[in-house]
PDB file of N, CA and C in Angstrom:
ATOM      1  N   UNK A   1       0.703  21.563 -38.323  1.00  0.00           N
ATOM      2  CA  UNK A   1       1.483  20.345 -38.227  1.00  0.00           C
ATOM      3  C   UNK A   1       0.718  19.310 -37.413  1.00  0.00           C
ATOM      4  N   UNK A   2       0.812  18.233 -38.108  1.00  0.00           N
ATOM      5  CA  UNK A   2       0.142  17.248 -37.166  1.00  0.00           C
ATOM      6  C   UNK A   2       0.453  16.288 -36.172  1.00  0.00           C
ATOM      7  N   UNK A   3       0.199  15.796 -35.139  1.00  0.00           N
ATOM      8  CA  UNK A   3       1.031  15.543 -34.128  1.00  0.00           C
ATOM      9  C   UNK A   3       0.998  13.808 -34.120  1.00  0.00           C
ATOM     10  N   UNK A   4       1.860  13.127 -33.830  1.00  0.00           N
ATOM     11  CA  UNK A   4       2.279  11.561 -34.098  1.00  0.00           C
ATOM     12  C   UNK A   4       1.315  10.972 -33.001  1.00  0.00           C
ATOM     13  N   UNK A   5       0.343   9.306 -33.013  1.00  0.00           N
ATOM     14  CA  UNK A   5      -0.351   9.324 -32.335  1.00  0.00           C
ATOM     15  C   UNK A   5       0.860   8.490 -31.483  1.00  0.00           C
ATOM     16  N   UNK A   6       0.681   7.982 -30.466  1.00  0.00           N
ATOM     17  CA  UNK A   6       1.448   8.017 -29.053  1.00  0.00           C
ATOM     18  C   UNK A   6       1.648   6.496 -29.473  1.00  0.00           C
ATOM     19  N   UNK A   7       2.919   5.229 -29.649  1.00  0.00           N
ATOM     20  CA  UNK A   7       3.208   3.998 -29.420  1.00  0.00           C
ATOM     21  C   UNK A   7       2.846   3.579 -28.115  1.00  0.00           C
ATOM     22  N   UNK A   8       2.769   4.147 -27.198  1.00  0.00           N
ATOM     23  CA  UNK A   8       2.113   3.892 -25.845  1.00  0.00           C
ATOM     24  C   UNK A   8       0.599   3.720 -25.850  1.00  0.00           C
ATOM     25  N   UNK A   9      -0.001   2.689 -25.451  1.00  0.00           N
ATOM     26  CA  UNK A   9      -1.467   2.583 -25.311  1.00  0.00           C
ATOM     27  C   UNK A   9      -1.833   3.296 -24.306  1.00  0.00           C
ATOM     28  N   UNK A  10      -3.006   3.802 -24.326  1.00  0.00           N
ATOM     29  CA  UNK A  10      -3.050   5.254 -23.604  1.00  0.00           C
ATOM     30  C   UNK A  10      -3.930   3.925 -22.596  1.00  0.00           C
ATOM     31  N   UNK A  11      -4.330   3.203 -22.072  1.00  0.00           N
ATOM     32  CA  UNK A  11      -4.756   2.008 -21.053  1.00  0.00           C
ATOM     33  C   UNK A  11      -3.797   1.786 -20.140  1.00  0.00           C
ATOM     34  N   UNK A  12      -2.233   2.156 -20.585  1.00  0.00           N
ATOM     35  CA  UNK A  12      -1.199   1.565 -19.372  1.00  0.00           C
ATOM     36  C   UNK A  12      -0.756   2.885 -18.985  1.00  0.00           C
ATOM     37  N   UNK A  13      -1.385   4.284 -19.277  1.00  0.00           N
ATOM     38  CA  UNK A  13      -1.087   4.963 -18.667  1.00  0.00           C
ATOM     39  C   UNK A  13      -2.209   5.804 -17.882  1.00  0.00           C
ATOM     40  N   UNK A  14      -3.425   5.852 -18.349  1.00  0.00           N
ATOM     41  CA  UNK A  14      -4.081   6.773 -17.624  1.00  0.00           C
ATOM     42  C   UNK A  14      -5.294   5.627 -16.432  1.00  0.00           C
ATOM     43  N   UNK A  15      -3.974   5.195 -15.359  1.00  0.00           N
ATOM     44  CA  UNK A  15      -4.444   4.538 -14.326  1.00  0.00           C
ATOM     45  C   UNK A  15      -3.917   5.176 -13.152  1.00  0.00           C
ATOM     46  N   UNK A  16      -4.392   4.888 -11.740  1.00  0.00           N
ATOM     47  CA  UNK A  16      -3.536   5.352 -10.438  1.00  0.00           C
ATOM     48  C   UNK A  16      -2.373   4.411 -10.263  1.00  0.00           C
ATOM     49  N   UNK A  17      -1.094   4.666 -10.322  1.00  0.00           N
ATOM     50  CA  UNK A  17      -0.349   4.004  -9.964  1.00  0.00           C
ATOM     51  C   UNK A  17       0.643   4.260  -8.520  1.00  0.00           C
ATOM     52  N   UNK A  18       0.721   3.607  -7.687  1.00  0.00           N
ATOM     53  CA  UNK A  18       1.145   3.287  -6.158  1.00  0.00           C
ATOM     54  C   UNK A  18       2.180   2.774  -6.390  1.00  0.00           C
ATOM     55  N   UNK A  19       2.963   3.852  -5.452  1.00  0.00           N
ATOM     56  CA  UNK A  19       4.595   3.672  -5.994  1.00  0.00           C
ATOM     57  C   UNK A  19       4.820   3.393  -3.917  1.00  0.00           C
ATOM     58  N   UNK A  20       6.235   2.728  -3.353  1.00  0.00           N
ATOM     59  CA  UNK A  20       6.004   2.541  -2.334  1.00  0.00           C
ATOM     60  C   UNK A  20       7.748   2.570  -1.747  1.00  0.00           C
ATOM     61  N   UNK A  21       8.120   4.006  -0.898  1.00  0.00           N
ATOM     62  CA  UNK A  21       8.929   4.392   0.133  1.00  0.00           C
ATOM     63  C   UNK A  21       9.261   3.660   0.922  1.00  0.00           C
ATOM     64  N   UNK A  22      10.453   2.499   1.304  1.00  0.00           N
ATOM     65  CA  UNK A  22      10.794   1.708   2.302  1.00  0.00           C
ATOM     66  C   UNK A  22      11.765   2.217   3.008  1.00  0.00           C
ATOM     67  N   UNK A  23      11.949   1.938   3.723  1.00  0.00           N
ATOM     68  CA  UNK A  23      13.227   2.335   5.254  1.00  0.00           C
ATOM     69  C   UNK A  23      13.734   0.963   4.928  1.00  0.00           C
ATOM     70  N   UNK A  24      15.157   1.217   4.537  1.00  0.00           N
ATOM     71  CA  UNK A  24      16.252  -0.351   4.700  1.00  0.00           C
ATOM     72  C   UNK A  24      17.012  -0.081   6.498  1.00  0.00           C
ATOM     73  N   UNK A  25      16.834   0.717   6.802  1.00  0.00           N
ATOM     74  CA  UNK A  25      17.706   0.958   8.154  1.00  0.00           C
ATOM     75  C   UNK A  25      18.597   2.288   8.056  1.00  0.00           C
ATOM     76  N   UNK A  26      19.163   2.128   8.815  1.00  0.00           N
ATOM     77  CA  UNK A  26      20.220   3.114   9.321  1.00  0.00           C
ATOM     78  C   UNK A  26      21.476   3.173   8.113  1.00  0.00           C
ATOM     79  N   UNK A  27      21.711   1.999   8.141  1.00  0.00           N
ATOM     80  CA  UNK A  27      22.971   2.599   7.055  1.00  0.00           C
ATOM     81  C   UNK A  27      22.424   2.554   5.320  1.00  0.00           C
ATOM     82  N   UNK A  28      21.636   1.887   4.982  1.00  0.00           N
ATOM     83  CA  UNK A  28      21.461   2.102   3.681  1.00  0.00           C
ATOM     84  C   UNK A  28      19.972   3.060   3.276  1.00  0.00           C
ATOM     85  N   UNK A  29      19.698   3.521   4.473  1.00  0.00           N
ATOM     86  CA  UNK A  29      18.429   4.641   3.861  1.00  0.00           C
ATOM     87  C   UNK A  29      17.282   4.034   3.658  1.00  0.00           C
ATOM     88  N   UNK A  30      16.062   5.055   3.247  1.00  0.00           N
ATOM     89  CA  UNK A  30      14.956   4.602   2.299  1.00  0.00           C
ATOM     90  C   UNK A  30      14.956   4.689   0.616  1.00  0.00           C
ATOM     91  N   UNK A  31      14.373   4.028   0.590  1.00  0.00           N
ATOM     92  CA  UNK A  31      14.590   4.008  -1.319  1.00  0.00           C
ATOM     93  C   UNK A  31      12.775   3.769  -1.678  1.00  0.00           C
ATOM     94  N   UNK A  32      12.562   4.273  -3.210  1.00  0.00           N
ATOM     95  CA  UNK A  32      11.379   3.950  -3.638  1.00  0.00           C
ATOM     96  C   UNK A  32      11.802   2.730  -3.816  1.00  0.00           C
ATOM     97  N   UNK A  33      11.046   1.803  -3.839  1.00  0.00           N
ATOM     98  CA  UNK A  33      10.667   0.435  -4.204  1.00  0.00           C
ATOM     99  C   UNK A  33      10.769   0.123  -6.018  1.00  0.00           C
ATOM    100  N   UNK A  34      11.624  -1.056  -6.981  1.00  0.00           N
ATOM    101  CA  UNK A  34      11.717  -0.609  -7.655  1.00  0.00           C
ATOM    102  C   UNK A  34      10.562  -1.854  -8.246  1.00  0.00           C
ATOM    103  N   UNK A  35      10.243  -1.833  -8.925  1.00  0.00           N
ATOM    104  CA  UNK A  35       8.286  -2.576  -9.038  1.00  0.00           C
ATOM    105  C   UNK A  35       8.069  -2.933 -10.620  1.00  0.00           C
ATOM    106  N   UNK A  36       7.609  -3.984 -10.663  1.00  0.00           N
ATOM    107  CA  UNK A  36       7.198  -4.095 -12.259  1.00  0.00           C
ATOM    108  C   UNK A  36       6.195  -3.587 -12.335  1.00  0.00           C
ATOM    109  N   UNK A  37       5.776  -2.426 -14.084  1.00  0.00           N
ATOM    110  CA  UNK A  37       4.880  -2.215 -14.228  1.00  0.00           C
ATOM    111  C   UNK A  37       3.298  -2.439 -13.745  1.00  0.00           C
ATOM    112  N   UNK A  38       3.701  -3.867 -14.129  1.00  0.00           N
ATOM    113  CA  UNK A  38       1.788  -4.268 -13.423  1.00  0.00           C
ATOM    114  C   UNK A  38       1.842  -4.498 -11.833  1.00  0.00           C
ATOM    115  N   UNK A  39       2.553  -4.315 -11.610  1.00  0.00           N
ATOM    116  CA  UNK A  39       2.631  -4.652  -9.897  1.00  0.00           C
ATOM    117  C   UNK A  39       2.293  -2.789  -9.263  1.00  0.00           C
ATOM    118  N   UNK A  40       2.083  -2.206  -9.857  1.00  0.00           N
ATOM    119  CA  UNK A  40       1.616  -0.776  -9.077  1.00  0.00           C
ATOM    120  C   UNK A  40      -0.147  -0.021  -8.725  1.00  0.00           C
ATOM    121  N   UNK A  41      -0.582  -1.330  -8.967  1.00  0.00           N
ATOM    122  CA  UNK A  41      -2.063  -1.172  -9.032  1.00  0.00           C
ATOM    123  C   UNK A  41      -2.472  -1.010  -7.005  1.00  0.00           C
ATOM    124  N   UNK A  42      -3.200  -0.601  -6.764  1.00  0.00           N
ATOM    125  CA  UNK A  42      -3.389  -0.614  -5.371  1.00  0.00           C
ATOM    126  C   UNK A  42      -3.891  -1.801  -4.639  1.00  0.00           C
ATOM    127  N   UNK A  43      -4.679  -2.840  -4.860  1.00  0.00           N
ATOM    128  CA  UNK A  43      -4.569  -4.053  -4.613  1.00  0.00           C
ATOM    129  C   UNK A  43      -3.349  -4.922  -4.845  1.00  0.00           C
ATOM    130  N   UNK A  44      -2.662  -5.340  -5.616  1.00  0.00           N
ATOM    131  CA  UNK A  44      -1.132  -5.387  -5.502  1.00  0.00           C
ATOM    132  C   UNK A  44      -0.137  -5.449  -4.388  1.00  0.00           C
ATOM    133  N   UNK A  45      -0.193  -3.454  -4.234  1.00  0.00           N
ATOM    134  CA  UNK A  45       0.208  -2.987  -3.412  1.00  0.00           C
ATOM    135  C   UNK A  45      -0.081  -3.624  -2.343  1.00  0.00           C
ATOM    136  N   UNK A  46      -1.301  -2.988  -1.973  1.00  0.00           N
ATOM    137  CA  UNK A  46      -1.664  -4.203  -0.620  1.00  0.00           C
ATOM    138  C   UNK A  46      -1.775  -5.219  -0.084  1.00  0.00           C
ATOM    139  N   UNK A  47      -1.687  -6.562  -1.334  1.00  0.00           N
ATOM    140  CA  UNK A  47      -0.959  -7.801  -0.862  1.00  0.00           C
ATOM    141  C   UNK A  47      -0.046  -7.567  -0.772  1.00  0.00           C
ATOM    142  N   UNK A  48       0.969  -7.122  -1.619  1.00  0.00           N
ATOM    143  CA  UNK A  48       2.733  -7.291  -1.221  1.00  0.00           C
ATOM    144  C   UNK A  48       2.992  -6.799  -0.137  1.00  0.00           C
ATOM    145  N   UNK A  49       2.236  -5.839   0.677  1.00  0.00           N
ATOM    146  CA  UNK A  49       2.744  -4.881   2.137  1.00  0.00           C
ATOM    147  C   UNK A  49       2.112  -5.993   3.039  1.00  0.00           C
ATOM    148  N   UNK A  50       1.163  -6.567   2.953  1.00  0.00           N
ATOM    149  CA  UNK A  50       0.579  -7.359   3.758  1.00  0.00           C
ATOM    150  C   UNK A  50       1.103  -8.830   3.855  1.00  0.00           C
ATOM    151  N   UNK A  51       1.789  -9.255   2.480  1.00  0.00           N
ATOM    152  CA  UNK A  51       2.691 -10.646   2.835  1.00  0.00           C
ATOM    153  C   UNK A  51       4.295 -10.292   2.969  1.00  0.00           C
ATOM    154  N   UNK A  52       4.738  -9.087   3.190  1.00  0.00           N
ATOM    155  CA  UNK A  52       6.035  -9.118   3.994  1.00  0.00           C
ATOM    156  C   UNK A  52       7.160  -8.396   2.430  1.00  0.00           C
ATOM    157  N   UNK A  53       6.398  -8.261   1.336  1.00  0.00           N
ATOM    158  CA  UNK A  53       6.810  -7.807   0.022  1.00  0.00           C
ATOM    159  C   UNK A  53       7.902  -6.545   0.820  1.00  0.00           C
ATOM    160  N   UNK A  54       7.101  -5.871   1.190  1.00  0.00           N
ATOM    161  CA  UNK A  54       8.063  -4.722   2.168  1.00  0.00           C
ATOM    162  C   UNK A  54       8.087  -4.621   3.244  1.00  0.00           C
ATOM    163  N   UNK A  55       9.207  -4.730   3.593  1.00  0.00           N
ATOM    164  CA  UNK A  55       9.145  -5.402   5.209  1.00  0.00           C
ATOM    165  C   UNK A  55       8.808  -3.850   6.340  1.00  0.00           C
ATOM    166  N   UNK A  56       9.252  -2.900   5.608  1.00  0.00           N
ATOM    167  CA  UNK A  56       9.125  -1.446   6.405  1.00  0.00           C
ATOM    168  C   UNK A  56       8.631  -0.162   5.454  1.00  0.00           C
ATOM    169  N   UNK A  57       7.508  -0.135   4.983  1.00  0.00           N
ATOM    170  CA  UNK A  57       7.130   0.561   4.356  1.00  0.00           C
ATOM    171  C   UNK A  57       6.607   1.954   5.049  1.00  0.00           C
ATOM    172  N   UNK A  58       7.189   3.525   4.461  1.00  0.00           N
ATOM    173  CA  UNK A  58       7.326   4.636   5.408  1.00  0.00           C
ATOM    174  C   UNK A  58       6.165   5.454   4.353  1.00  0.00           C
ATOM    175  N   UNK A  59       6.077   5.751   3.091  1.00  0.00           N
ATOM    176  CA  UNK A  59       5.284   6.580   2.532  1.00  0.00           C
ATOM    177  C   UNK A  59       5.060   5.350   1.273  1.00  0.00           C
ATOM    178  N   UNK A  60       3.137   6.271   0.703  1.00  0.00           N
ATOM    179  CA  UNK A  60       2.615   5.578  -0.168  1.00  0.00           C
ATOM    180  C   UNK A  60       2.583   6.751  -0.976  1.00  0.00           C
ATOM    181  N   UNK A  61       2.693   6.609  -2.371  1.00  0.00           N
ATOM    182  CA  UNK A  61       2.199   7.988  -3.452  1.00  0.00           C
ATOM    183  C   UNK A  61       1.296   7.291  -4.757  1.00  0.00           C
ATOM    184  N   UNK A  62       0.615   8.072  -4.782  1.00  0.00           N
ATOM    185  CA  UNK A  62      -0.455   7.710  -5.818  1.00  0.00           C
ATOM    186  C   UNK A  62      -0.503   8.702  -6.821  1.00  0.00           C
ATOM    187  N   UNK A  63      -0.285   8.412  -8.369  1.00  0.00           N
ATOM    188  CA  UNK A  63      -0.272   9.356  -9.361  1.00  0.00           C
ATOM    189  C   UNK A  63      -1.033   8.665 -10.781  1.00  0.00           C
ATOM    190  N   UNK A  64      -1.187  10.179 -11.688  1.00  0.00           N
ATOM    191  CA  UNK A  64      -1.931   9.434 -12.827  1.00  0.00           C
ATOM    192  C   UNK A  64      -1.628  10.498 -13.714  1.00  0.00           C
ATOM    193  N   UNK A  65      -0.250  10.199 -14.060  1.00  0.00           N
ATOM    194  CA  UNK A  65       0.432  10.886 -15.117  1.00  0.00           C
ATOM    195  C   UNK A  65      -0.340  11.708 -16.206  1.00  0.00           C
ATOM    196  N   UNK A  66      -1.558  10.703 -16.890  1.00  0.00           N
ATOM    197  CA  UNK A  66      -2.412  11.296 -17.595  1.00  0.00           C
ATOM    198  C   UNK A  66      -3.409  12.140 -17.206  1.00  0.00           C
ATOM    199  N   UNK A  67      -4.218  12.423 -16.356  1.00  0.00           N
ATOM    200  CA  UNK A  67      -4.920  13.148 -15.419  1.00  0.00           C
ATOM    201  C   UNK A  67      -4.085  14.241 -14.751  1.00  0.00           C
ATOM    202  N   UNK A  68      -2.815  14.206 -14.563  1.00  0.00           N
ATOM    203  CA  UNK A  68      -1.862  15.120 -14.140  1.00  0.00           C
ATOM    204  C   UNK A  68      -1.723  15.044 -12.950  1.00  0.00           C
ATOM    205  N   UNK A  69      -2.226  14.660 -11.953  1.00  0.00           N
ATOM    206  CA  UNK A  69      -2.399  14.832 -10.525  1.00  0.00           C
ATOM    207  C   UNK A  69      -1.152  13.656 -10.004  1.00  0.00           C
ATOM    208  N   UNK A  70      -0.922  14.138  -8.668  1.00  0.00           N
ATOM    209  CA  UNK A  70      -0.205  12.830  -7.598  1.00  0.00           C
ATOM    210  C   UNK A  70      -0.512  13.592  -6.308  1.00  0.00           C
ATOM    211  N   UNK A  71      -0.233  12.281  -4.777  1.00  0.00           N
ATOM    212  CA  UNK A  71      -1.101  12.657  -3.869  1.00  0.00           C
ATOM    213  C   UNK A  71      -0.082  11.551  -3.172  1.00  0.00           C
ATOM    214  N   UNK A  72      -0.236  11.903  -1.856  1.00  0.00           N
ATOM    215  CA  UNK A  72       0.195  11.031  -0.737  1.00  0.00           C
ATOM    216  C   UNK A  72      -0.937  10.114  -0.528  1.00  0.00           C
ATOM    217  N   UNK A  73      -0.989   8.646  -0.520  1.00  0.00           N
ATOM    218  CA  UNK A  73      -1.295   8.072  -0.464  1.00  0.00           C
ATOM    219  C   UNK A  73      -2.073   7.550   0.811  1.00  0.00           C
ATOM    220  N   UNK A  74      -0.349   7.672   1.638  1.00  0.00           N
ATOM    221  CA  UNK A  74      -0.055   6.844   2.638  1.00  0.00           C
ATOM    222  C   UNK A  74      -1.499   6.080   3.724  1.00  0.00           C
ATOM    223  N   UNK A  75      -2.190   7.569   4.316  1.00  0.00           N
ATOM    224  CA  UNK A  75      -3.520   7.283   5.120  1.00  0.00           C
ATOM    225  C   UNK A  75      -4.072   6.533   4.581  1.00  0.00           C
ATOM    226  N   UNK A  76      -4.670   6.105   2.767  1.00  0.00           N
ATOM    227  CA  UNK A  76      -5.766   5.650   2.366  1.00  0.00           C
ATOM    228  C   UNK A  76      -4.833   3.940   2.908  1.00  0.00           C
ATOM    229  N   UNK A  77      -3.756   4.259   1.956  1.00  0.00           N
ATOM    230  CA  UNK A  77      -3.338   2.770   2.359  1.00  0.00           C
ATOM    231  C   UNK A  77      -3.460   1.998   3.790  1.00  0.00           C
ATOM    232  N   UNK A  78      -2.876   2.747   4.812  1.00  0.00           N
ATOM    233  CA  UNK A  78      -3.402   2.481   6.574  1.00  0.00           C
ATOM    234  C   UNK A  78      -4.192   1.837   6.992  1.00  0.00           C
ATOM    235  N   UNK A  79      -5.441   2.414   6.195  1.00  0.00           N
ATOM    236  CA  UNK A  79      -7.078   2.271   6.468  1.00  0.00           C
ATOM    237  C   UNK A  79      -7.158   1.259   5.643  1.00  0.00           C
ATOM    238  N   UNK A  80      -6.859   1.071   4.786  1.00  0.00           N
ATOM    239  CA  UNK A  80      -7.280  -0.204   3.739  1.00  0.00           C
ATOM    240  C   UNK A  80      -6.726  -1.591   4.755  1.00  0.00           C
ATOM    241  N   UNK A  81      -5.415  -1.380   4.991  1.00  0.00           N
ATOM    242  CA  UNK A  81      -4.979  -2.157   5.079  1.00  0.00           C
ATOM    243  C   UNK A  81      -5.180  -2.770   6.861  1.00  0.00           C
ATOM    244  N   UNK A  82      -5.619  -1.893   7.585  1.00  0.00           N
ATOM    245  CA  UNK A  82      -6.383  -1.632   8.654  1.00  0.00           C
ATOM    246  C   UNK A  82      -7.587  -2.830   8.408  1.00  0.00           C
ATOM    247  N   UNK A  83      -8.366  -2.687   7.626  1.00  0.00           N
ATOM    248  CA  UNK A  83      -9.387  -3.485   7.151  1.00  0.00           C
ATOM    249  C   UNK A  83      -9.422  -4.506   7.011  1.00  0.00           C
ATOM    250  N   UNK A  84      -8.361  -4.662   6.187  1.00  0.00           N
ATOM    251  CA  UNK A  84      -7.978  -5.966   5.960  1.00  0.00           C
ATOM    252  C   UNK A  84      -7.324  -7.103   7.056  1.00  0.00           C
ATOM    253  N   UNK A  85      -6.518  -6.328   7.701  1.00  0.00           N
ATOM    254  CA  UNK A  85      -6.041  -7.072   8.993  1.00  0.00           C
ATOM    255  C   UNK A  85      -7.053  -7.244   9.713  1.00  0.00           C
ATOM    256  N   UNK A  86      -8.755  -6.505  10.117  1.00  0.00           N
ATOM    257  CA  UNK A  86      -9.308  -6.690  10.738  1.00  0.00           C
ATOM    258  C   UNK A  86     -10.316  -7.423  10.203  1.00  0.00           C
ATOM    259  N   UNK A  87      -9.929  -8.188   9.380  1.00  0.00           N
ATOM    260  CA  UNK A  87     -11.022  -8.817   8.745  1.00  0.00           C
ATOM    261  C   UNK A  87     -10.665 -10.228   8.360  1.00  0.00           C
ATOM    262  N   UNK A  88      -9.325 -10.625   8.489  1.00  0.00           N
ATOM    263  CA  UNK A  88      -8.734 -12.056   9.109  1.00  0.00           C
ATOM    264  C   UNK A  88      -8.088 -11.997   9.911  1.00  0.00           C
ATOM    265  N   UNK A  89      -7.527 -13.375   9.978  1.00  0.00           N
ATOM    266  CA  UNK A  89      -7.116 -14.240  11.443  1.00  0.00           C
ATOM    267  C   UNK A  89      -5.511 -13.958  10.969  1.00  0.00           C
ATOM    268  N   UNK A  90      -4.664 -14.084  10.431  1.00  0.00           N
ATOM    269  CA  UNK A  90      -3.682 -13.586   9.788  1.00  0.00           C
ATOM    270  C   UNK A  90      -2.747 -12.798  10.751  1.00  0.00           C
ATOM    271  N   UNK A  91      -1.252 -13.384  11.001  1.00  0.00           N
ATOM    272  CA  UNK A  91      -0.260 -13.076  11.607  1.00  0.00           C
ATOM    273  C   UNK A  91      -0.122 -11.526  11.232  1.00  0.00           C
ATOM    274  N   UNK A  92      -0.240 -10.812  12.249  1.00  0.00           N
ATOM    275  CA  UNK A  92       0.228  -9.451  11.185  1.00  0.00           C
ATOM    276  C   UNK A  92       1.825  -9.062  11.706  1.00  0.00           C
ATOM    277  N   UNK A  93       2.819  -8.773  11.104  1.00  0.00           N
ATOM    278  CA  UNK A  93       3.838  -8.460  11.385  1.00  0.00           C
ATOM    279  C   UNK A  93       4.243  -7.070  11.972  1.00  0.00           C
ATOM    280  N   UNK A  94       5.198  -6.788  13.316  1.00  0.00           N
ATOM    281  CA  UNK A  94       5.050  -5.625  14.108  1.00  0.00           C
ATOM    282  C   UNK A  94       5.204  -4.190  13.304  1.00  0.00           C
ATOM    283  N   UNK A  95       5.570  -4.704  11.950  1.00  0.00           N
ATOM    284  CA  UNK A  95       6.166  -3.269  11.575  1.00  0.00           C
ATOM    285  C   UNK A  95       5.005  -3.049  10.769  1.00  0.00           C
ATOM    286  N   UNK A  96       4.330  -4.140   9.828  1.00  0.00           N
ATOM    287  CA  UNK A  96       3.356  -3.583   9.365  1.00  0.00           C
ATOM    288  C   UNK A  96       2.167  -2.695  10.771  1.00  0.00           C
ATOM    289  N   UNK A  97       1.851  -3.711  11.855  1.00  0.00           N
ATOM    290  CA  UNK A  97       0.945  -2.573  13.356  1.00  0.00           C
ATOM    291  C   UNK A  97       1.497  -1.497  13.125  1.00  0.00           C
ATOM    292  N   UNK A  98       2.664  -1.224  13.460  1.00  0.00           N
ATOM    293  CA  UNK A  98       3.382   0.256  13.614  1.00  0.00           C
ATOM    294  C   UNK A  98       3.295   1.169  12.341  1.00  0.00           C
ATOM    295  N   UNK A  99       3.157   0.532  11.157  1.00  0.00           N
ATOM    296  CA  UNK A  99       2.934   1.491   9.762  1.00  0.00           C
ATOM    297  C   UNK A  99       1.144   1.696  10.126  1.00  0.00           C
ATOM    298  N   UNK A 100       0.338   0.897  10.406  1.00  0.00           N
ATOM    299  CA  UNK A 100      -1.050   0.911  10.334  1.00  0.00           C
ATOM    300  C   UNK A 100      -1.286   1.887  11.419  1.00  0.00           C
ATOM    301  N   UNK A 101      -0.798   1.925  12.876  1.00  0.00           N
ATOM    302  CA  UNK A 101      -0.687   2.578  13.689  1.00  0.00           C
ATOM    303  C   UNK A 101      -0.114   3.839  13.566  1.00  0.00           C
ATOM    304  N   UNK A 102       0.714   4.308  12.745  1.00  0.00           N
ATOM    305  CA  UNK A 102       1.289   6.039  12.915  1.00  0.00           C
ATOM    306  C   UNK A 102       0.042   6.334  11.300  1.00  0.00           C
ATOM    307  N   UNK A 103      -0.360   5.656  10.620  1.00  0.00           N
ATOM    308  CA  UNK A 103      -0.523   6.015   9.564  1.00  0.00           C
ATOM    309  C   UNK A 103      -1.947   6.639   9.193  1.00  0.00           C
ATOM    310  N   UNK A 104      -2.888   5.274   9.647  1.00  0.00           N
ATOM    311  CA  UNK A 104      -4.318   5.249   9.692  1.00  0.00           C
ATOM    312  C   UNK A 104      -5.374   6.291  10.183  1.00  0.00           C
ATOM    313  N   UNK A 105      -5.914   6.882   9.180  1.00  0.00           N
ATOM    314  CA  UNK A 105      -6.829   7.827   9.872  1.00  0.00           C
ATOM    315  C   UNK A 105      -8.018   7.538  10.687  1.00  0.00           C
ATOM    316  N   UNK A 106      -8.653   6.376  10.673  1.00  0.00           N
ATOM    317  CA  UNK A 106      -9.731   5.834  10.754  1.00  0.00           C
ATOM    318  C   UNK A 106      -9.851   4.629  12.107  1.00  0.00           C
ATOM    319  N   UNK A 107     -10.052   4.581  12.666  1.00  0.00           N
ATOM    320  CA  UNK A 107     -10.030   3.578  14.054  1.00  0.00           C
ATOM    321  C   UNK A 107     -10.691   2.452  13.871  1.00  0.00           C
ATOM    322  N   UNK A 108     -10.505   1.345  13.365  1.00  0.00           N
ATOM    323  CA  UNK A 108     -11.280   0.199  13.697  1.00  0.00           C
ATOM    324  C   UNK A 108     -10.807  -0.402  14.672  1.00  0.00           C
ATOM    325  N   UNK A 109     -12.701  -0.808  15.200  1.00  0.00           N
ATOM    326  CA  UNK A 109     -13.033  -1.533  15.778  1.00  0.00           C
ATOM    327  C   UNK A 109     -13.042  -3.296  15.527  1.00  0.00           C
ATOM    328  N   UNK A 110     -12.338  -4.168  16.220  1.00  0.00           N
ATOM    329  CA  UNK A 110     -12.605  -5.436  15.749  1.00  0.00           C
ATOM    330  C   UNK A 110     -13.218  -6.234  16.819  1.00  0.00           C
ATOM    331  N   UNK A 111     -14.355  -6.813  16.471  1.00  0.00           N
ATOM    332  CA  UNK A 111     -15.518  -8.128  17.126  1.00  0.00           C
ATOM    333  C   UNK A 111     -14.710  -9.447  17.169  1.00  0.00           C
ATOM    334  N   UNK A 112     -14.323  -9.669  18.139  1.00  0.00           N
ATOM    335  CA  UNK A 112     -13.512 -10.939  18.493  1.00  0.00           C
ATOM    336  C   UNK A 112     -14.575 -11.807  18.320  1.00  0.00           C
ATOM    337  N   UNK A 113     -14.196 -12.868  17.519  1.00  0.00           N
ATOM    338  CA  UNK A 113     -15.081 -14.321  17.254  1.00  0.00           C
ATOM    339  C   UNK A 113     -15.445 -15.078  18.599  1.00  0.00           C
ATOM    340  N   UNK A 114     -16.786 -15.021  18.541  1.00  0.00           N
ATOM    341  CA  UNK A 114     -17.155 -15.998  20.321  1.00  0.00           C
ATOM    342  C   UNK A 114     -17.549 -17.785  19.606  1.00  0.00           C
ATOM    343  N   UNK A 115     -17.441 -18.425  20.297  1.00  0.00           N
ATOM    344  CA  UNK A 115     -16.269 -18.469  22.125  1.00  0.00           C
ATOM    345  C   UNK A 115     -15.195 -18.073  21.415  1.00  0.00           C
ATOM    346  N   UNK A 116     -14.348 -17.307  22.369  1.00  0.00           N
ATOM    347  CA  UNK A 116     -12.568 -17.376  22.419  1.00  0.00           C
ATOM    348  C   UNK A 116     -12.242 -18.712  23.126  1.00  0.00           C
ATOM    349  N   UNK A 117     -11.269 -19.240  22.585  1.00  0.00           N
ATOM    350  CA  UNK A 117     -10.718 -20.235  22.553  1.00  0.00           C
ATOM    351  C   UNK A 117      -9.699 -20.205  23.873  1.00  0.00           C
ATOM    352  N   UNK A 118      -9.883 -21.256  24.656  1.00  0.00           N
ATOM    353  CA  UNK A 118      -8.627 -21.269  25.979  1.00  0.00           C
ATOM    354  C   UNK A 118      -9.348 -20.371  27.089  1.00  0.00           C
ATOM    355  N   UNK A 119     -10.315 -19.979  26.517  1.00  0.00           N
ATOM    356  CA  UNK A 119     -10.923 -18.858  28.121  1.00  0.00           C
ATOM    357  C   UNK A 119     -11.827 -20.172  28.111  1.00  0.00           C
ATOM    358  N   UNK A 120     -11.852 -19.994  29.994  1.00  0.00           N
ATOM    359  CA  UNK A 120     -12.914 -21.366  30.625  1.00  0.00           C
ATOM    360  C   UNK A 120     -13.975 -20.235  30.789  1.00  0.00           C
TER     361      UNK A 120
END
């Protein structure tokens, strides 16, 4: 018997897709994040966590349905996003520090721009 070829383009599925765990608080819980298709790419991801998209983000998961595999994310995201904060001038918001801070495997170091400004 022969098997039907798939209406799904096999391009929108055999990618990593980053799905993203928020904390609403105390009375309404965490929930997965509910995301348009193209919005699960890992750059994406990391603008929307980085412009306030999720204001308390607790776990990252990364899967590839076609490949079969899924994986906690969370550390790679930390570190990425670790990077990124240390690599502009950019307000960072306390909860994103505190997600980068319990999360991040990796320690950066950041080179403060000379002169600092307001030191005599």
């Amino acid at each position: 018997m022969r098997s039907s070829p798939s209406i799904v383009p096999a391009d929108r599925l055999d990618r990593d897709i980053y799905l993203v765990l928020e904390d609403f608080g105390a009375c309404a819980g965490s929930a997965w994040r509910e995301t348009d298709e193209g919005d699960t790419d890992l750059e994406t991801v990391l603008q929307d966590i980085i412009s306030g998209q999720y204001a308390y983000p607790v776990r990252i998961v990364c899967f590839n349905a076609v490949e079969g595999w899924s994986r906690d994310a969370t550390p790679d995201v930390a570190d990425a996003l670790a990077e990124r904060v240390a690599n502009t001038d950019a307000e960072i918001r306390p909860a994103l520090q505190d997600f980068i801070k319990a999360n991040a495997r990796r320690r950066l170091d950041v080179q403060l721009a000379l002169p600092l400004r307001g030191v005599g």
